[in-house]
Protein backbone atom coordinates (compact mmCIF):
# COMPACT_ATOMS: atom_id res chain seq x y z
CA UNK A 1 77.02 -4.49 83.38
CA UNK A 2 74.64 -7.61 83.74
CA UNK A 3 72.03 -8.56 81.50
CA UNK A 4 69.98 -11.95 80.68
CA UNK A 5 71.24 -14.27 78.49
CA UNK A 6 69.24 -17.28 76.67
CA UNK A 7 70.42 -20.70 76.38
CA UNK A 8 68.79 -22.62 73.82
CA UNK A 9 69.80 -26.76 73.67
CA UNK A 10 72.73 -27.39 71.77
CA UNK A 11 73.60 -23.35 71.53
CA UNK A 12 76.09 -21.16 72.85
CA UNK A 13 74.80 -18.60 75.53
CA UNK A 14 73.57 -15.04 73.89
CA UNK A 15 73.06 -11.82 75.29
CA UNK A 16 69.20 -10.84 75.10
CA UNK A 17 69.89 -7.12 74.48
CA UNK A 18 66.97 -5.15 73.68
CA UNK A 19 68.86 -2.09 72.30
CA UNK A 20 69.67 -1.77 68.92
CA UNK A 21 73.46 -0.90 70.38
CA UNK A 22 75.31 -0.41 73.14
CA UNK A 23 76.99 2.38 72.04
CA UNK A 24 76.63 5.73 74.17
CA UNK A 25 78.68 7.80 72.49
CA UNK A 26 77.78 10.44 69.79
CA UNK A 27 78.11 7.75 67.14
CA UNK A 28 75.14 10.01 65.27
CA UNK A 29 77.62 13.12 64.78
CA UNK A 30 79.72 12.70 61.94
CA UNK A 31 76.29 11.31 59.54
CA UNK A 32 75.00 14.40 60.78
CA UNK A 33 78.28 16.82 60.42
CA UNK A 34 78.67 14.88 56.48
CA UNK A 35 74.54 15.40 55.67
CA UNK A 36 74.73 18.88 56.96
CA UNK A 37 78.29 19.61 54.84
CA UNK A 38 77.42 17.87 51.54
CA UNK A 39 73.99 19.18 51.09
CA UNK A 40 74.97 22.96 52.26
CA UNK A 41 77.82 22.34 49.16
CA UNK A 42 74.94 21.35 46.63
CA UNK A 43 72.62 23.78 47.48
CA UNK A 44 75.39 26.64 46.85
CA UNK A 45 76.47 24.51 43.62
CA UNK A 46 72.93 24.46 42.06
CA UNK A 47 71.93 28.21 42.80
CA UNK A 48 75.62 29.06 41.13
CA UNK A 49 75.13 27.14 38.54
CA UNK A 50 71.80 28.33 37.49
CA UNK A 51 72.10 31.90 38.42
CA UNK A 52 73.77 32.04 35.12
CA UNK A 53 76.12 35.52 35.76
CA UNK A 54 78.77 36.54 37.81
CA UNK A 55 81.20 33.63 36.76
CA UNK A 56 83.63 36.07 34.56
CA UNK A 57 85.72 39.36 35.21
CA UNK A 58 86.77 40.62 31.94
CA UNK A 59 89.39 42.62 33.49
CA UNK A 60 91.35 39.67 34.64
CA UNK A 61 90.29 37.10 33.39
CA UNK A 62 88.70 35.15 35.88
CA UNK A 63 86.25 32.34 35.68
CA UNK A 64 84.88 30.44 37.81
CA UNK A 65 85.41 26.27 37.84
CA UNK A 66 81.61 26.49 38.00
CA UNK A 67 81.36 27.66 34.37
CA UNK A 68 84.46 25.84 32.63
CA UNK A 69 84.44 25.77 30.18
CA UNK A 70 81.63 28.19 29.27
CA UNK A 71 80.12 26.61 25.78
CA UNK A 72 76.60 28.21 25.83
CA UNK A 73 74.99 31.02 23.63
CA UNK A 74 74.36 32.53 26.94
CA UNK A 75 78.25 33.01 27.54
CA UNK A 76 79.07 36.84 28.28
CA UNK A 77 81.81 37.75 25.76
CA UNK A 78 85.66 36.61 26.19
CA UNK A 79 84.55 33.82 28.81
CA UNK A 80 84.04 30.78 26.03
CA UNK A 81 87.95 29.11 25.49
CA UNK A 82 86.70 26.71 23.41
CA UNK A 83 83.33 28.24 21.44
CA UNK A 84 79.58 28.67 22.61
CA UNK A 85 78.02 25.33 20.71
CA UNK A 86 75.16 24.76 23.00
CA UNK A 87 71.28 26.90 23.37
CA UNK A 88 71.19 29.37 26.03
CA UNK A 89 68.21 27.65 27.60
CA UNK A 90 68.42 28.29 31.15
CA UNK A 91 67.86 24.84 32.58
CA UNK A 92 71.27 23.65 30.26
CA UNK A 93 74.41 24.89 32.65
CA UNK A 94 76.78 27.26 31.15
CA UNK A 95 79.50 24.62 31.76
CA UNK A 96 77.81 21.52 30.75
CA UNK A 97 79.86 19.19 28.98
CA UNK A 98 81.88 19.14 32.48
CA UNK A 99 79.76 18.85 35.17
CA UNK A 100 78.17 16.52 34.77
CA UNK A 101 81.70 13.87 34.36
CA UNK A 102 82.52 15.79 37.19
CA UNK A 103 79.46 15.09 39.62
CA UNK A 104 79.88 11.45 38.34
CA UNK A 105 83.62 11.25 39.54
CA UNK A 106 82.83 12.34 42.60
CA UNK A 107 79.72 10.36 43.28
CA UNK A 108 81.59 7.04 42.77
CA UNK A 109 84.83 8.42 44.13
CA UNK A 110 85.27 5.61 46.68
CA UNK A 111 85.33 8.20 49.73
CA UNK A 112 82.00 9.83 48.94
CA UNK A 113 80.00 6.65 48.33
CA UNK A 114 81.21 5.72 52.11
CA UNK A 115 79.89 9.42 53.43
CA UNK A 116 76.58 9.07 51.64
CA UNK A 117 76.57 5.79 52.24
CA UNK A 118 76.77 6.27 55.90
CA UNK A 119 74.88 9.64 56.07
CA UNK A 120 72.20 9.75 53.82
CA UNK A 121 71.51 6.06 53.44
CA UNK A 122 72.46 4.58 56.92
CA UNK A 123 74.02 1.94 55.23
CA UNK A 124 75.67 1.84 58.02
CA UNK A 125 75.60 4.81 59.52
CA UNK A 126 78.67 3.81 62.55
CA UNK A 127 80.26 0.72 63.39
CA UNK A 128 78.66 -1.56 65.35
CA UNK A 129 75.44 0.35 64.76
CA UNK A 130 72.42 -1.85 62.52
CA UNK A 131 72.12 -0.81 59.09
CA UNK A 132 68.78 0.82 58.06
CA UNK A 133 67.79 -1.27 55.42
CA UNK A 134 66.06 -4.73 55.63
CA UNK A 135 68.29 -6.59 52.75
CA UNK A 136 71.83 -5.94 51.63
CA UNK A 137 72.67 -6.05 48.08
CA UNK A 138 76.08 -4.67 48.26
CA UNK A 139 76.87 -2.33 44.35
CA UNK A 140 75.35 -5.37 41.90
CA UNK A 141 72.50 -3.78 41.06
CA UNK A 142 70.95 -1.09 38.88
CA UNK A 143 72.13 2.20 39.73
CA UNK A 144 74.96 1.07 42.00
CA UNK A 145 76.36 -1.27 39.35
CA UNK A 146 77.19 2.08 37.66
CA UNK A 147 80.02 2.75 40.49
CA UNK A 148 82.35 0.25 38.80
CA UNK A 149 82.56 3.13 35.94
CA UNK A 150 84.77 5.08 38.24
CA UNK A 151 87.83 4.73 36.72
CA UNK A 152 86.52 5.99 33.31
CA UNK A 153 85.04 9.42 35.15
CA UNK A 154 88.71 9.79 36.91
CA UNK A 155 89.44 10.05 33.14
CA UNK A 156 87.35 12.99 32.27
CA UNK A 157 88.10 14.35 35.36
CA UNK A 158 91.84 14.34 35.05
CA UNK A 159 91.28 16.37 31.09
CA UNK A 160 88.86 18.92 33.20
CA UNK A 161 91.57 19.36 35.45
CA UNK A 162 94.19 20.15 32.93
CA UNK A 163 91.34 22.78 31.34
CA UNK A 164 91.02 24.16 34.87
CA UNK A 165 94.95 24.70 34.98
CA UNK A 166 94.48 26.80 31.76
CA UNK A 167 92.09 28.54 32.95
CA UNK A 168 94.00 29.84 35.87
CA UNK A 169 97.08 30.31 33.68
CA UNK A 170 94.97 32.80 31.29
CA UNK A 171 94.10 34.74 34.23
CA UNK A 172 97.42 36.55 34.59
CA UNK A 173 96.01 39.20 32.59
CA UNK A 174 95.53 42.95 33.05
CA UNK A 175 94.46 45.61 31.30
CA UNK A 176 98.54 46.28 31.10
CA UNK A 177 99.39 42.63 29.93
CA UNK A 178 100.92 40.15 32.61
CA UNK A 179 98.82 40.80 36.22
CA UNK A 180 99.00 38.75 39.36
CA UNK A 181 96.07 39.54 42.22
CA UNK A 182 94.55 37.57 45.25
CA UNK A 183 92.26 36.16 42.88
CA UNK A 184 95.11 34.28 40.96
CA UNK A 185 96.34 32.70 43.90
CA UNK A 186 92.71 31.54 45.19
CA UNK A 187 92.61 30.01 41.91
CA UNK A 188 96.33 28.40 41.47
CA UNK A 189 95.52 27.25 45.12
CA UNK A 190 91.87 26.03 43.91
CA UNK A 191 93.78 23.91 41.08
CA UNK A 192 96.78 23.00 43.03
CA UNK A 193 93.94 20.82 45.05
CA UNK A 194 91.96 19.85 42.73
CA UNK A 195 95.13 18.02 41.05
CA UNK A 196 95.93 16.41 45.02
CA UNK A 197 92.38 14.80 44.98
CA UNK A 198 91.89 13.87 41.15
CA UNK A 199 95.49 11.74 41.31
CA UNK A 200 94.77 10.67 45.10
CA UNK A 201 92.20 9.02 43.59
CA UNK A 202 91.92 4.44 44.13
CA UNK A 203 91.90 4.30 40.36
CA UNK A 204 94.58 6.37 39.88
CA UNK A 205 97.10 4.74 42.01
CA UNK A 206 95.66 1.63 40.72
CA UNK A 207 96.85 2.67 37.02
CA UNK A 208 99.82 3.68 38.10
CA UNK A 209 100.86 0.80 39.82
CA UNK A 210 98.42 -1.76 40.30
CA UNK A 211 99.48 -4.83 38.19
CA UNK A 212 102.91 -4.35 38.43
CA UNK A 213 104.99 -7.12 39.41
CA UNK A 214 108.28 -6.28 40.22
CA UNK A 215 108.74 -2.36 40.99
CA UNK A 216 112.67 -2.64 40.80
CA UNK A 217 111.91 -2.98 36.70
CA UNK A 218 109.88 0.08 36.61
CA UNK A 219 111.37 2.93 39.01
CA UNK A 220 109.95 5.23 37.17
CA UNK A 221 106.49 3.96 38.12
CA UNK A 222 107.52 3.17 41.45
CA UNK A 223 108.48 6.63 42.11
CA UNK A 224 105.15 7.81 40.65
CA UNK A 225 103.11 5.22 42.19
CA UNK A 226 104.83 6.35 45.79
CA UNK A 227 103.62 9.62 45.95
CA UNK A 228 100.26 8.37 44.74
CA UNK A 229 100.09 6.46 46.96
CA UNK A 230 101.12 8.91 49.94
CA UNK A 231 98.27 11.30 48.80
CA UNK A 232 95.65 8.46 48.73
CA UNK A 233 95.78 8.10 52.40
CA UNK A 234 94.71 11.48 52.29
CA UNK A 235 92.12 11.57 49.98
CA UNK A 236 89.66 11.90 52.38
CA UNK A 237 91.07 15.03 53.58
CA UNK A 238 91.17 16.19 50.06
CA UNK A 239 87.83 15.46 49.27
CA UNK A 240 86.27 17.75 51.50
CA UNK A 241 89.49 20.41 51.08
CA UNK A 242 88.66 21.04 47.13
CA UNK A 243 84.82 21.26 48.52
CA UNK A 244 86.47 24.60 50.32
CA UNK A 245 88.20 25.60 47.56
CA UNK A 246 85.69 25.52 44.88
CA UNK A 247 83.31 27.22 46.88
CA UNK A 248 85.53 29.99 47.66
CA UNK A 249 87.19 30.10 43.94
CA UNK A 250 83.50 30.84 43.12
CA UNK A 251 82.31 33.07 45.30
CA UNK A 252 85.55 35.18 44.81
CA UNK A 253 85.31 35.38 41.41
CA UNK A 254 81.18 36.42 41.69
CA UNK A 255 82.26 38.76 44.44
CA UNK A 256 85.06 40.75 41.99
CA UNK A 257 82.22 40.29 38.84
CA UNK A 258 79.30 41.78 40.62
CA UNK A 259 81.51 44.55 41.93
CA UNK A 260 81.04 43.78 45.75
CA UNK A 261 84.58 44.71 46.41
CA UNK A 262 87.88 44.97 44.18
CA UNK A 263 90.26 42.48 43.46
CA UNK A 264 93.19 42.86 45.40
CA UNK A 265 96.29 43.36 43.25
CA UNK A 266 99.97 42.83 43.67
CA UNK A 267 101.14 43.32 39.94
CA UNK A 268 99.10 45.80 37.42
């Protein structure tokens, strides 16, 4: 490849390149796949949310992570664990004294600000490709000063996570007592990730282990901060996995609520 080069006095020689890069690849393609992935997810997300039914089976027990916990006057009978404290208006989520920590964790979860970053905001959007904004003020301003409050939303999100795990033990019901079905496992499987992600999490590896100074005093943390550490390079991965599995956690419990097919049971 040849091109012109300029040679001002006293400078080094510098390519003139017109193009904005020399890449020829399909740099373009994973913005595109992440745009395309994320906002599919939030559409789905808000129609759930506000659809305001088909989040509980009586039978079993089943509710959807969508709608935990349920603390609305709106609340269909048996589905509010911890009361119904909050008007039934229909622009105020059924589950709203969780979603929103939880839309908070995962917008200044440290993966997800590099995918929207990237995607949405082209901020870059590739290596070696220009950035699409004129200046570059990096997260010190007003609203991106707010993503130093991560830690404190891995907080809330690790307590929603341990109400999520009670949710899916209470739903080893039957009308007979103890009952186990496909729609337990979608939803042990459903917490098993969401408990991967929420401790693969920077912060949490960080409190684990972070300003330790000598690991051989603190094994214990060691151990812990280890397998922390193990998932982290995987949290990634894990971010878009418990995508999946909330999705399908709550469009398996609408399916078995608005009677589209029956639960498929192993025990009662």
């Amino acid at each position: 490849m040849t091109s012109t080069a300029t040679r001002p006095r006293g400078a080094r020689a510098r390519a003139a390149i017109a193009a904005k890069t020399l890449r020829t690849d399909r740099w373009w393609l994973a913005p595109l796949i992440t745009v395309v992935g994320l906002s599919a997810w939030v559409i789905y997300a808000t129609v759930r949310v506000f659809m305001h039914k088909w989040y509980w089976v009586e039978q079993y027990h089943y509710l959807t992570p969508f709608y935990s916990p349920c603390v609305t006057e709106r609340c269909v009978e048996g589905s509010s664990h911890f009361g119904s404290f909050l008007p039934g208006w229909w622009i105020i989520p059924d589950a709203a004294l969780t979603l929103p920590f939880l839309l908070l964790f995962r917008l200044t979860c440290y993966y997800y600000r590099k995918a929207y970053y990237r995607s949405f905001w082209l901020s870059p959007p590739a290596c070696a490709v220009p950035d699409g904004h004129q200046t570059y003020s990096g997260e010190t301003r007003f609203p991106l000063l707010g993503q130093n409050l991560h830690r404190y939303f891995f907080y809330a999100a690790a307590i929603i996570s341990l109400i999520n795990t009670w949710d899916a033990v209470l739903a080893f019901h039957s009308p007979e007592g103890f009952g186990f079905g496909l729609g337990n496992i979608i939803l042990l499987l459903n917490v098993v990730m969401l408990w991967a992600y929420t401790i693969s999490c920077h912060s949490c590896r960080h409190i684990i282990g972070g300003r330790l100074k000598h690991f051989s005093k603190h094994p214990v943390r060691y151990k812990a901060w280890t397998g922390v550490s193990w998932l982290n390079v995987r949290h990634m991965q894990l971010a878009w996995i418990t995508l999946g599995t909330l999705a399908l956690t709550d469009f398996y419990v609408m399916a078995i609520a608005a009677n589209w097919f029956p639960d498929l049971r192993f025990i009662n």
